[in-house]
PDB file of N, CA and C in Angstrom:
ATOM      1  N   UNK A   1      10.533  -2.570  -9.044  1.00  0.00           N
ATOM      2  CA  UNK A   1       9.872  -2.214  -7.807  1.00  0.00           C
ATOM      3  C   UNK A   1       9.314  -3.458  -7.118  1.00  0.00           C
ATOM      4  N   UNK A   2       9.117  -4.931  -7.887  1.00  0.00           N
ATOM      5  CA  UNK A   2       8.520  -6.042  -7.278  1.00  0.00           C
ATOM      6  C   UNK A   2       9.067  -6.434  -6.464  1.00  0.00           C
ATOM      7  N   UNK A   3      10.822  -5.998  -6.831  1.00  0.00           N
ATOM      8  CA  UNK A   3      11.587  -6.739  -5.734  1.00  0.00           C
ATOM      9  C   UNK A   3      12.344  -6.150  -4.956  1.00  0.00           C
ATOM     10  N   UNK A   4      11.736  -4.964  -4.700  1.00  0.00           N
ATOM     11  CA  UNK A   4      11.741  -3.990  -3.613  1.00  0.00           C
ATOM     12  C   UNK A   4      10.941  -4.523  -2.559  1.00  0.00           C
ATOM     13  N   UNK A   5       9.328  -4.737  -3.136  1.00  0.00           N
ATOM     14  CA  UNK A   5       8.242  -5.170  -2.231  1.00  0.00           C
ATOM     15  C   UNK A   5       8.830  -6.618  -1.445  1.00  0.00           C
ATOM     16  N   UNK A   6       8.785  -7.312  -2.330  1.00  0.00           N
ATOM     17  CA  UNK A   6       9.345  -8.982  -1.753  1.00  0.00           C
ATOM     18  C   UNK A   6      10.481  -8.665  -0.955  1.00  0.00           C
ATOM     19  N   UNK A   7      11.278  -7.839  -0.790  1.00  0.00           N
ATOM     20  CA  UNK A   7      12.266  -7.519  -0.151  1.00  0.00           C
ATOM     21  C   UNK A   7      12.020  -7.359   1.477  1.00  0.00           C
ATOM     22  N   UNK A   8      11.154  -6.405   1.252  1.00  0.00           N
ATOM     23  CA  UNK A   8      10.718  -5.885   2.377  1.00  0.00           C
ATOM     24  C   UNK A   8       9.597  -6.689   2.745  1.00  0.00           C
ATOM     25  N   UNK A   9       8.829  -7.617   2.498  1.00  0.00           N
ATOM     26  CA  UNK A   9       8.178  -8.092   2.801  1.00  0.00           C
ATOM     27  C   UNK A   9       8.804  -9.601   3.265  1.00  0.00           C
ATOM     28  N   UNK A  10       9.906  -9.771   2.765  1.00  0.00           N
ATOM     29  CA  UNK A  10      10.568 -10.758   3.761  1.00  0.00           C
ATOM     30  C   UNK A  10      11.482 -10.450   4.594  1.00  0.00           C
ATOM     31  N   UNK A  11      11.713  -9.112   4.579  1.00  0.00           N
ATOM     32  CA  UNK A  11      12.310  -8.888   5.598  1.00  0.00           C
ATOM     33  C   UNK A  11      11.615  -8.734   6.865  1.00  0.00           C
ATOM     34  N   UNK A  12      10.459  -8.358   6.868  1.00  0.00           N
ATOM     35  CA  UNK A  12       9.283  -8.182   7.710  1.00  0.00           C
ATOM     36  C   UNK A  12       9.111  -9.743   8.239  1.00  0.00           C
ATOM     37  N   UNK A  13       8.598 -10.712   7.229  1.00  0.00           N
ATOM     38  CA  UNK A  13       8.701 -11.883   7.812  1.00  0.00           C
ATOM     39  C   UNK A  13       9.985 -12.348   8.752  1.00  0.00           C
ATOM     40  N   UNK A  14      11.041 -12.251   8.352  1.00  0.00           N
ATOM     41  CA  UNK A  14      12.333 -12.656   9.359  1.00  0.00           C
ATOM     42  C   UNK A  14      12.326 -12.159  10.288  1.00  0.00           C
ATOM     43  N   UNK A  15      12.002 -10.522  10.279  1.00  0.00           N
ATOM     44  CA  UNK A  15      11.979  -9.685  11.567  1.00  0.00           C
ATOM     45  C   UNK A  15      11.237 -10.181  12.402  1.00  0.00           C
ATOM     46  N   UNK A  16      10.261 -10.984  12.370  1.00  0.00           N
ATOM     47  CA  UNK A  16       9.189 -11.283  13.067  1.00  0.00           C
ATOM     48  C   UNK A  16       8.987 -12.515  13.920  1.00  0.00           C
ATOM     49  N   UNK A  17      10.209 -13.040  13.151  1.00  0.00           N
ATOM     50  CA  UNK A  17      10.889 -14.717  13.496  1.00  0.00           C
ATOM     51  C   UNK A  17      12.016 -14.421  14.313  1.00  0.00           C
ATOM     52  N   UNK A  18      12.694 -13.326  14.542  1.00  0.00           N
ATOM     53  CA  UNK A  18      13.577 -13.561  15.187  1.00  0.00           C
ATOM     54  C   UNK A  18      13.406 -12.654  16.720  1.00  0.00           C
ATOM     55  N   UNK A  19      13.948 -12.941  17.560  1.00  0.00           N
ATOM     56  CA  UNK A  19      13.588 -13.165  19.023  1.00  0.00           C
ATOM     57  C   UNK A  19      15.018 -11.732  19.067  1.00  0.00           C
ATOM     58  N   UNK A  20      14.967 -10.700  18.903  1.00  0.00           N
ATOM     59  CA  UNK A  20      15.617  -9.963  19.475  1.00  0.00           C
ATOM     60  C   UNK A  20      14.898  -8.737  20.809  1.00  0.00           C
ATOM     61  N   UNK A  21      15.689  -8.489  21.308  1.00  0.00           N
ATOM     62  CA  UNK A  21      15.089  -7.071  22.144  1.00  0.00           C
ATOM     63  C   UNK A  21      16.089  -5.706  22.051  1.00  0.00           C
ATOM     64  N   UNK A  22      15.249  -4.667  21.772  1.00  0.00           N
ATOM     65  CA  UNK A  22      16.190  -3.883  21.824  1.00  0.00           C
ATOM     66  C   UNK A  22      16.215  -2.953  23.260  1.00  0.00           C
ATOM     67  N   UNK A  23      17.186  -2.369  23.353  1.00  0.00           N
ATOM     68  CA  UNK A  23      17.430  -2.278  25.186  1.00  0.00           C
ATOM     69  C   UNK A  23      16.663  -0.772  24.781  1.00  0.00           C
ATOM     70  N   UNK A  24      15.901  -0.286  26.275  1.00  0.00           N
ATOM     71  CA  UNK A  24      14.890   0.566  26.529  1.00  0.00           C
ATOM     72  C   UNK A  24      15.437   1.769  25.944  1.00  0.00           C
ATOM     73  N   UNK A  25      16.512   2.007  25.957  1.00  0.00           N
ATOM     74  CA  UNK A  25      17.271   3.404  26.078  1.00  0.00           C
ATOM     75  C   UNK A  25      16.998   3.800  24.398  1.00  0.00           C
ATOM     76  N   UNK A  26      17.540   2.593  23.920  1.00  0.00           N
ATOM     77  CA  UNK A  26      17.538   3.090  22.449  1.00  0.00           C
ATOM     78  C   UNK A  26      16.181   3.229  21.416  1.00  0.00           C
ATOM     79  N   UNK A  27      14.768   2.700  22.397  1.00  0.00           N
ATOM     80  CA  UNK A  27      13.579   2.444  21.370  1.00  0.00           C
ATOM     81  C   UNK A  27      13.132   3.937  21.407  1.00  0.00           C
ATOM     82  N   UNK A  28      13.484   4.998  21.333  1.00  0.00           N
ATOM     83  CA  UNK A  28      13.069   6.116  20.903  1.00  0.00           C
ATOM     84  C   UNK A  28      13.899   6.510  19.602  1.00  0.00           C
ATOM     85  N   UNK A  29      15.132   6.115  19.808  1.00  0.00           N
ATOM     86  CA  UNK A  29      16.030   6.246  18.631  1.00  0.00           C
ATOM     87  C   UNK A  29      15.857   4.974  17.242  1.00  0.00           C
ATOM     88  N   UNK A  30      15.375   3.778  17.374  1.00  0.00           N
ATOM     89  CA  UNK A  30      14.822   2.473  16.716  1.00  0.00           C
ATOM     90  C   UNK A  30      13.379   3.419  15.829  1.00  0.00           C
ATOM     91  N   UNK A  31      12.159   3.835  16.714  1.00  0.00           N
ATOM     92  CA  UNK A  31      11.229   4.216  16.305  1.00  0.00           C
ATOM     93  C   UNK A  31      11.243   5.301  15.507  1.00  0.00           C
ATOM     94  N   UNK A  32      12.091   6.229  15.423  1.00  0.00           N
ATOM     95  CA  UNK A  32      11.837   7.354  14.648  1.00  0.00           C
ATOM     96  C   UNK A  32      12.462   7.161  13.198  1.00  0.00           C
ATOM     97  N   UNK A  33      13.888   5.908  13.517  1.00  0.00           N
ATOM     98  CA  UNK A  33      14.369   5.885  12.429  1.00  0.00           C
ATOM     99  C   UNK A  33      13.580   4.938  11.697  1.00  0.00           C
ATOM    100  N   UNK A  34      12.745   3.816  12.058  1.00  0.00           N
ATOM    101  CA  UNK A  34      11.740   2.997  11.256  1.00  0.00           C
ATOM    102  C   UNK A  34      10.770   4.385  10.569  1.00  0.00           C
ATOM    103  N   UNK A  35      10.340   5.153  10.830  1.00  0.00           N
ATOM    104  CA  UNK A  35       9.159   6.182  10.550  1.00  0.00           C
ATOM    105  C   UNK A  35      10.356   6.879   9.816  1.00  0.00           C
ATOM    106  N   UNK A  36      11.271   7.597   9.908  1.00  0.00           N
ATOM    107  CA  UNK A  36      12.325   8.212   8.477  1.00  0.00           C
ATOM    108  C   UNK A  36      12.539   7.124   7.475  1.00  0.00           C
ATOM    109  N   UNK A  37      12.265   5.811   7.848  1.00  0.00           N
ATOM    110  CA  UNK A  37      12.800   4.846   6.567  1.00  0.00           C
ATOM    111  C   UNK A  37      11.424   4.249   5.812  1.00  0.00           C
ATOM    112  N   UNK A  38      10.477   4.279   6.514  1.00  0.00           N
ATOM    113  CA  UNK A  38       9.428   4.124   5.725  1.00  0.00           C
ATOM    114  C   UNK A  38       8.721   5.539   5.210  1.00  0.00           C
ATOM    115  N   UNK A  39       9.017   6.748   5.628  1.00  0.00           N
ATOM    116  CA  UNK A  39       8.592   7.786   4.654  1.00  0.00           C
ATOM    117  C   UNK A  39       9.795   7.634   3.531  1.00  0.00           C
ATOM    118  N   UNK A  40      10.557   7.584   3.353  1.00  0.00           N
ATOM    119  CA  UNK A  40      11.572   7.395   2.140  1.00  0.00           C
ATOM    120  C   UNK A  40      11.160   6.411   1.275  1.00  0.00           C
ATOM    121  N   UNK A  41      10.715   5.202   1.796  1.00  0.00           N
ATOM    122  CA  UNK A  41       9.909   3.781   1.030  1.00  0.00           C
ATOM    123  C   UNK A  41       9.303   4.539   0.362  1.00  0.00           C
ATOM    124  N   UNK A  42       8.149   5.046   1.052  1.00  0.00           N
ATOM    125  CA  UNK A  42       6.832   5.310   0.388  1.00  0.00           C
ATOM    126  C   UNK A  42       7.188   7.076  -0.638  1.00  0.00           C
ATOM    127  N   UNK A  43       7.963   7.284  -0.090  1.00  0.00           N
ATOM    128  CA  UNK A  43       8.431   8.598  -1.418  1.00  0.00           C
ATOM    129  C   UNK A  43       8.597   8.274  -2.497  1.00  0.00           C
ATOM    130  N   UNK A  44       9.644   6.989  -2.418  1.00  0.00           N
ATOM    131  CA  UNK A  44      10.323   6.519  -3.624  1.00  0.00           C
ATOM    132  C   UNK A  44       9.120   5.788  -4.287  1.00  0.00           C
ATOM    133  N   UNK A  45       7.891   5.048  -3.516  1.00  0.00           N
ATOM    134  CA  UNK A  45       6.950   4.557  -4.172  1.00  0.00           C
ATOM    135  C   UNK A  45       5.773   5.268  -4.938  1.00  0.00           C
ATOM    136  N   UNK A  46       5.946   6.703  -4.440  1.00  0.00           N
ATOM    137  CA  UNK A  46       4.859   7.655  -4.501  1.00  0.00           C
ATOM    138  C   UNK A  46       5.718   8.120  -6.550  1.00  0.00           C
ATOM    139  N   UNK A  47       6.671   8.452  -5.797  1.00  0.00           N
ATOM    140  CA  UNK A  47       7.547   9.058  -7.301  1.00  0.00           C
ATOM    141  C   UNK A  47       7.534   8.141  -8.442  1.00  0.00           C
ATOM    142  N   UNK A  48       7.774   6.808  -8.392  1.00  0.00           N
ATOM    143  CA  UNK A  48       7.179   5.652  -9.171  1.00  0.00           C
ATOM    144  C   UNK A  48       5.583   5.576  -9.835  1.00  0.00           C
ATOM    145  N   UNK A  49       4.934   5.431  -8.899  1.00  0.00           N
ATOM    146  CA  UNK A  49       3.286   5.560  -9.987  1.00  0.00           C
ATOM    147  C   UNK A  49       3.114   7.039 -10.357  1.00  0.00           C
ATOM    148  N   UNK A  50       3.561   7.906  -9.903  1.00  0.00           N
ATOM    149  CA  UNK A  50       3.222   9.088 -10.408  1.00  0.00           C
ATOM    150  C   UNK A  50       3.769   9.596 -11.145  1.00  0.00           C
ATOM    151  N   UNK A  51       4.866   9.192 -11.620  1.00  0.00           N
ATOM    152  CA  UNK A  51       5.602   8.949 -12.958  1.00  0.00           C
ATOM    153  C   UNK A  51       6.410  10.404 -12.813  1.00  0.00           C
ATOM    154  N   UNK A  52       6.906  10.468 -12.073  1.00  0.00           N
ATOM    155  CA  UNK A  52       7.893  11.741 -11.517  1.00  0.00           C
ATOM    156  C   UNK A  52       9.494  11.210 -11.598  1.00  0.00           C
ATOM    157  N   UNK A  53      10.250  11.928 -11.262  1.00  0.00           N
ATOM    158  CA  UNK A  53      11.634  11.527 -11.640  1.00  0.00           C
ATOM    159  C   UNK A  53      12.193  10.627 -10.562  1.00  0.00           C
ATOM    160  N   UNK A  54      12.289   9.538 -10.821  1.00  0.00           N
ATOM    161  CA  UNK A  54      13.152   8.630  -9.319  1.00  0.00           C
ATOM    162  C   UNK A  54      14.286   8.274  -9.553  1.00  0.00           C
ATOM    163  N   UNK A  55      15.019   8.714  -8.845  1.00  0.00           N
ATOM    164  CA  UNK A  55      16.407   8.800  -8.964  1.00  0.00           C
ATOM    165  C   UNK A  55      16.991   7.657  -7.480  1.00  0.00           C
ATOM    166  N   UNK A  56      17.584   7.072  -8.127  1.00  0.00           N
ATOM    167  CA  UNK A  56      18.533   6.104  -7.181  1.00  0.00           C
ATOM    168  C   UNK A  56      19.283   6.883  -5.997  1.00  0.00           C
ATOM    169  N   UNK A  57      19.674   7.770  -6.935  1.00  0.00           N
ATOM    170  CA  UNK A  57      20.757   8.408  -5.524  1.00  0.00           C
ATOM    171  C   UNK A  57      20.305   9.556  -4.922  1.00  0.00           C
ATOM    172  N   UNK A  58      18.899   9.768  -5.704  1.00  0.00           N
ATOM    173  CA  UNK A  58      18.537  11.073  -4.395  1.00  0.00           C
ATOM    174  C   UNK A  58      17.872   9.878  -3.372  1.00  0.00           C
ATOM    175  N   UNK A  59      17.134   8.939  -3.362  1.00  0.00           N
ATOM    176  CA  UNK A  59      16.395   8.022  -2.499  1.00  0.00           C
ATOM    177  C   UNK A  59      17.757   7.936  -1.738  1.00  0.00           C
ATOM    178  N   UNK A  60      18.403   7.324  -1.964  1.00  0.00           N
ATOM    179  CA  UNK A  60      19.768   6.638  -0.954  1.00  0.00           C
ATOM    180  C   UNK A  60      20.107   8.294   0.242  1.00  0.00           C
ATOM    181  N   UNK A  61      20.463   9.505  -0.543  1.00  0.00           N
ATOM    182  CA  UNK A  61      20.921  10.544   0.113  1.00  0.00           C
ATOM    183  C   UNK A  61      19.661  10.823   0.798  1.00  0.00           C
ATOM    184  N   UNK A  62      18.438  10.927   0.569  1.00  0.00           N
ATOM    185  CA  UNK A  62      17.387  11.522   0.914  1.00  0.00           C
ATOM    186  C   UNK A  62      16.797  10.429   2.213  1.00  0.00           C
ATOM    187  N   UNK A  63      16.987   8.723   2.131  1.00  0.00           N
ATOM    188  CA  UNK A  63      17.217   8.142   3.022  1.00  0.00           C
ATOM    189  C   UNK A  63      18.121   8.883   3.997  1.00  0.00           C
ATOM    190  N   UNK A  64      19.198   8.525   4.076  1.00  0.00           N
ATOM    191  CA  UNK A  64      20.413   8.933   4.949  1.00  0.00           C
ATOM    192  C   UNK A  64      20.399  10.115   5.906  1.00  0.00           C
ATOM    193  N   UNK A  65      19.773  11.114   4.888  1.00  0.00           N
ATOM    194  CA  UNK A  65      19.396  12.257   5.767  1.00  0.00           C
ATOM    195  C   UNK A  65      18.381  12.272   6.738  1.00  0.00           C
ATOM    196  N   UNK A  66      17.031  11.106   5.834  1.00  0.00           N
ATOM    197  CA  UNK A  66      16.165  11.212   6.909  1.00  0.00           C
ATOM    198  C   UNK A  66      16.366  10.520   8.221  1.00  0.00           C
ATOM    199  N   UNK A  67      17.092   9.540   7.936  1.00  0.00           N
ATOM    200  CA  UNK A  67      17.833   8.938   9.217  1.00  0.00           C
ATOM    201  C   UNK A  67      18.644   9.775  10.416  1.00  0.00           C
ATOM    202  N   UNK A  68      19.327  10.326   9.729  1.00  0.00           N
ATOM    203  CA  UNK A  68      20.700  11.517  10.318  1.00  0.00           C
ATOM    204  C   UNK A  68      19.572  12.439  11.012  1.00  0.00           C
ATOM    205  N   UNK A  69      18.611  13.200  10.149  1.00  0.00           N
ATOM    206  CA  UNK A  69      17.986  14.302  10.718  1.00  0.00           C
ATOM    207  C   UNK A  69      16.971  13.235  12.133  1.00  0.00           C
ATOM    208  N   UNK A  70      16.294  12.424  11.817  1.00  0.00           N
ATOM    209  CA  UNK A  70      15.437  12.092  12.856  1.00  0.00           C
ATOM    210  C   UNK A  70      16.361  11.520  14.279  1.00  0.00           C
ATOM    211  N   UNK A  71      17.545  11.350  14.155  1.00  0.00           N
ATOM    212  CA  UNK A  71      18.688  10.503  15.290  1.00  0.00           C
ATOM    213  C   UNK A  71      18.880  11.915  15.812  1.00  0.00           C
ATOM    214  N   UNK A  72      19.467  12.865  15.300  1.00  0.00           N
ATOM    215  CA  UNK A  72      19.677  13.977  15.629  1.00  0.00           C
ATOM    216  C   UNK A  72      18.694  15.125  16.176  1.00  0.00           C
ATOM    217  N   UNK A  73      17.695  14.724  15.888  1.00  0.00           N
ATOM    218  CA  UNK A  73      16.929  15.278  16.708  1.00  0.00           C
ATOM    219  C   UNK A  73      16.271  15.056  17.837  1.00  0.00           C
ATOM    220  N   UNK A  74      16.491  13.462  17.950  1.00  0.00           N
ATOM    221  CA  UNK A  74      15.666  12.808  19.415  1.00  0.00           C
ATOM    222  C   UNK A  74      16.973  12.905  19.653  1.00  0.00           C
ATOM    223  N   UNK A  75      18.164  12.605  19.531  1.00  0.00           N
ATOM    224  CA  UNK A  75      19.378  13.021  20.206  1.00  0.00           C
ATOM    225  C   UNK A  75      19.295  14.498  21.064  1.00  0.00           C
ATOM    226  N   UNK A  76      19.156  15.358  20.524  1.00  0.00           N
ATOM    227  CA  UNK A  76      19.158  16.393  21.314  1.00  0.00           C
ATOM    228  C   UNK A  76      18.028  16.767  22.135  1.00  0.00           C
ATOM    229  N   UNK A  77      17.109  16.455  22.250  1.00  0.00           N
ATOM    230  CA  UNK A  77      15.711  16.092  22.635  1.00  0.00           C
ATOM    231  C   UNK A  77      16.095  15.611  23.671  1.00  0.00           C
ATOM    232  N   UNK A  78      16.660  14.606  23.959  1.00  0.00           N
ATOM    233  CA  UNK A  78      17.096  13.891  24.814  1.00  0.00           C
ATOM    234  C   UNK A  78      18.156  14.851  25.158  1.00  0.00           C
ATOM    235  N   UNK A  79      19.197  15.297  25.238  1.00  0.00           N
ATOM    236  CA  UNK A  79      20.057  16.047  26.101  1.00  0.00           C
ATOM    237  C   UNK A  79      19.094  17.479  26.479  1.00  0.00           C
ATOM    238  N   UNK A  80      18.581  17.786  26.002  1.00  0.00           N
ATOM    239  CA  UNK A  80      17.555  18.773  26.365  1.00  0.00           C
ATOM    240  C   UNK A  80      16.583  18.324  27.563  1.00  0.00           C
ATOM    241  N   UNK A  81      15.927  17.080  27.992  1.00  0.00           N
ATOM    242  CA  UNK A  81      15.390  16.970  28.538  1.00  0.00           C
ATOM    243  C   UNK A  81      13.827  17.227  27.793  1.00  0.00           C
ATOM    244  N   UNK A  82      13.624  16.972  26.107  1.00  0.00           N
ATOM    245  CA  UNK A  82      12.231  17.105  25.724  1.00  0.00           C
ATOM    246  C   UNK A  82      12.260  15.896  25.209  1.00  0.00           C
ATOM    247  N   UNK A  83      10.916  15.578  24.915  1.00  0.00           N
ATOM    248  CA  UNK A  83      10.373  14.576  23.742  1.00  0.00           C
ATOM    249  C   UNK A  83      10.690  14.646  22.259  1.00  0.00           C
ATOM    250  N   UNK A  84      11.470  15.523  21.798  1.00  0.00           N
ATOM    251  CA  UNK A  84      11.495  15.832  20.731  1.00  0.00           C
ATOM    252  C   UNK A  84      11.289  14.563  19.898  1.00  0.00           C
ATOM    253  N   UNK A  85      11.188  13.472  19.754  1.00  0.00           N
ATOM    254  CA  UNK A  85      11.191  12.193  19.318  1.00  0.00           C
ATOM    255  C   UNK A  85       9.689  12.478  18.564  1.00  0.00           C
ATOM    256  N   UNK A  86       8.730  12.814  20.071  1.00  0.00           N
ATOM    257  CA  UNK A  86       7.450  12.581  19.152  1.00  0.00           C
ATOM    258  C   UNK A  86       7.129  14.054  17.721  1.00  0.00           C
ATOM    259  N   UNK A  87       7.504  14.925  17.910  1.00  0.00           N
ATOM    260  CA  UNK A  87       7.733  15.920  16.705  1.00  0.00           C
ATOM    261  C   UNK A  87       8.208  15.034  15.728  1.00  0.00           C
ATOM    262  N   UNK A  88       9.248  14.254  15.688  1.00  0.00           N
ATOM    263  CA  UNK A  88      10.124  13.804  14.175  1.00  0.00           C
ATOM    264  C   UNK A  88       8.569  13.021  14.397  1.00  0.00           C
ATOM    265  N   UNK A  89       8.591  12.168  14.982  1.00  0.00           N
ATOM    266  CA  UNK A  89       7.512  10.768  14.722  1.00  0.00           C
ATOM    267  C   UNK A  89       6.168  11.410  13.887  1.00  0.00           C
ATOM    268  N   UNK A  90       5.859  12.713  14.881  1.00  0.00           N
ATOM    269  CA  UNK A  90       4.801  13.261  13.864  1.00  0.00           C
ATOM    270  C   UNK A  90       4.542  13.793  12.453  1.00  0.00           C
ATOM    271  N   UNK A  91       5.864  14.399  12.306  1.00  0.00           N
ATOM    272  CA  UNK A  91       6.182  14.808  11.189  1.00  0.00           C
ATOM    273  C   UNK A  91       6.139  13.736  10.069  1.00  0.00           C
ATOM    274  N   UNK A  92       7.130  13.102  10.456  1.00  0.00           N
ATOM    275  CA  UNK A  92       7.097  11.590   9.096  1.00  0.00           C
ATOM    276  C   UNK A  92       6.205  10.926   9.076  1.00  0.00           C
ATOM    277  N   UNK A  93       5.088  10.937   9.927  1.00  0.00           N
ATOM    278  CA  UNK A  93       3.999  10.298  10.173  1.00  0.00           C
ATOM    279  C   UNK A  93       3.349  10.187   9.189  1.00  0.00           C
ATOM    280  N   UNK A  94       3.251  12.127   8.798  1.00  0.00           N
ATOM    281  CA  UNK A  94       2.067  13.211   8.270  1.00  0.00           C
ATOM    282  C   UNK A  94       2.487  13.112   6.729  1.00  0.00           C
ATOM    283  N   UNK A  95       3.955  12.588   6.798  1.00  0.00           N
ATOM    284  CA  UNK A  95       4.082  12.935   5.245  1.00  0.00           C
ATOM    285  C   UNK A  95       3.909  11.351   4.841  1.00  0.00           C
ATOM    286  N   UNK A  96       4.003  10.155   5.465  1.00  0.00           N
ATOM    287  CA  UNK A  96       3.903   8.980   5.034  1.00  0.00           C
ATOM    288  C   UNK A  96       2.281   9.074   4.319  1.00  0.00           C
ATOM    289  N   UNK A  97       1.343   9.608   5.370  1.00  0.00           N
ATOM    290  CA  UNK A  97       0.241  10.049   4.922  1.00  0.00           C
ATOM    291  C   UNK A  97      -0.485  10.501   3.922  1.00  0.00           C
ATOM    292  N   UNK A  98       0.645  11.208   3.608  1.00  0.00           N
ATOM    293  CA  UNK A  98       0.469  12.216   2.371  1.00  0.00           C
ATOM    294  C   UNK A  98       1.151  11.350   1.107  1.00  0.00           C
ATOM    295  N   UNK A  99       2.089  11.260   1.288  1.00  0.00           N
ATOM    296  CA  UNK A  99       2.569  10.158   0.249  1.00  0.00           C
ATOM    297  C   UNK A  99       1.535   8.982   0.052  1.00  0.00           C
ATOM    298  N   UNK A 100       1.039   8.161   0.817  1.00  0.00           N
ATOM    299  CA  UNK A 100      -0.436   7.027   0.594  1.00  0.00           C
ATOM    300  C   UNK A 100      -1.082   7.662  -0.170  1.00  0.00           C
ATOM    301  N   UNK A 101      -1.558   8.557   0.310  1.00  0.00           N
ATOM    302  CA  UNK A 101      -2.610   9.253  -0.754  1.00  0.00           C
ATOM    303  C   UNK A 101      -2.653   9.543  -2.170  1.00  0.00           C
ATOM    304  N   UNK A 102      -1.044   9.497  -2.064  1.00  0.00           N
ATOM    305  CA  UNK A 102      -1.002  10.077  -3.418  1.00  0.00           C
ATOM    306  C   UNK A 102      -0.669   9.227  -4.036  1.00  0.00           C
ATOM    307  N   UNK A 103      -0.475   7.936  -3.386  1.00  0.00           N
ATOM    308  CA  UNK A 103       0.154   6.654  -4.255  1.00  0.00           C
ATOM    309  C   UNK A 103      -1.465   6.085  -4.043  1.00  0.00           C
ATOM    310  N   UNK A 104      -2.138   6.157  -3.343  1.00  0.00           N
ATOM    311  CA  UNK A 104      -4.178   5.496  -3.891  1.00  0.00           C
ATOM    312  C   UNK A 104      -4.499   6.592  -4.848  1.00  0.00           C
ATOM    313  N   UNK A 105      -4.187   7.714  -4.976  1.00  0.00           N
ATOM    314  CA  UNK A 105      -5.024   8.101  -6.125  1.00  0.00           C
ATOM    315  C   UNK A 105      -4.178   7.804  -7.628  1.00  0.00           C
ATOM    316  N   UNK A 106      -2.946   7.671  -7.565  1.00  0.00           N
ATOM    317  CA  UNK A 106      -1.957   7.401  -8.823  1.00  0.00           C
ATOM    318  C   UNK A 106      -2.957   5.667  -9.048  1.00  0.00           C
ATOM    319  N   UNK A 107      -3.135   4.742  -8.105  1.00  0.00           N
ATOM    320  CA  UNK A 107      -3.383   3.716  -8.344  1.00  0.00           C
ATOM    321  C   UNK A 107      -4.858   3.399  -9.080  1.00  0.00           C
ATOM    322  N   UNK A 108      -5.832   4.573  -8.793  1.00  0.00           N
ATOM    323  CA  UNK A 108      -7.022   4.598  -8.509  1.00  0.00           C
ATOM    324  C   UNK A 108      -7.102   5.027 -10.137  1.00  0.00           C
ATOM    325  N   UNK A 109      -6.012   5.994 -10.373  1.00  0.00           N
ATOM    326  CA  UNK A 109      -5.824   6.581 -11.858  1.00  0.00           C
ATOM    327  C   UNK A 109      -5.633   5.371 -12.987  1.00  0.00           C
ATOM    328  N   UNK A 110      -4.619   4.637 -12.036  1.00  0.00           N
ATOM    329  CA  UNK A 110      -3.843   3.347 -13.079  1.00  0.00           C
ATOM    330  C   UNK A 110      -4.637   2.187 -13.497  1.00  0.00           C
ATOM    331  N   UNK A 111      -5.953   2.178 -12.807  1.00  0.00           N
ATOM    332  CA  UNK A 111      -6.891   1.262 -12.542  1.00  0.00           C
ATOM    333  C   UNK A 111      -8.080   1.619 -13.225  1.00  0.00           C
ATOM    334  N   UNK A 112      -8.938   2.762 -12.860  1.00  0.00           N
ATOM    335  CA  UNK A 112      -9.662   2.874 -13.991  1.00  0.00           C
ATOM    336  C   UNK A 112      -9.198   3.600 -15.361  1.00  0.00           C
ATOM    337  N   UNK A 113      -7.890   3.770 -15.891  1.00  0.00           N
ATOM    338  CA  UNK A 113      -7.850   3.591 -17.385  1.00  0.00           C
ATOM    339  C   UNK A 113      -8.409   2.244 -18.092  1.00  0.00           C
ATOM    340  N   UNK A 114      -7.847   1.353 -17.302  1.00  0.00           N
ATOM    341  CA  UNK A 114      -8.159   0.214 -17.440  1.00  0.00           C
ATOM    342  C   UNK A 114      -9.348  -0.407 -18.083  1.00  0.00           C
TER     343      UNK A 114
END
């Protein structure tokens, strides 16, 4: 899992170094899928301290979907003429949320055994 973190934490650094823009049209479709890929992070991190079953290939499928489902829904959102964007955004928001929590109290557990 360390080099999961360092992973993403240099990827964050590069992202941050590099000078791209993404064109207007698509930052509703960019944003929801960052918020489906970091509730999947933090699932797979939640299932880790809490000593639950983590499975490689449900994370990868369970990624994919959350990707597929959140594109697909500001997709049609957008041919609809709604926001539907901010629903997915809220949704994964609420569970990233929920997942923190449950990865500070797994930590909070792991810490005072200590």
């Amino acid at each position: 899992m360390i080099y999961a973190l360092i992973g993403i934490l240099l990827g964050i650094i590069i992202a941050l170094n590099i000078n791209v823009s993404i064109p207007l049209e698509y930052i509703k479709y960019t944003a929801v899928i960052i918020v489906a890929l970091l509730d999947s992070l933090f699932g797979a991190i939640k299932a880790e301290l809490t000593r639950e079953e983590f499975n490689v290939t449900l994370f990868i499928t369970g990624l994919i979907f959350n990707i597929l489902l959140a594109f697909g829904i500001t997709y049609l959102g957008e041919h609809l003429g709604l926001d539907l964007y901010l629903a997915v955004a809220v949704v994964f928001t609420f569970r990233i949320f929920t997942n923190l929590g449950k990865i500070r109290r797994a930590l909070i557990k792991k810490f005072t055994k200590n």
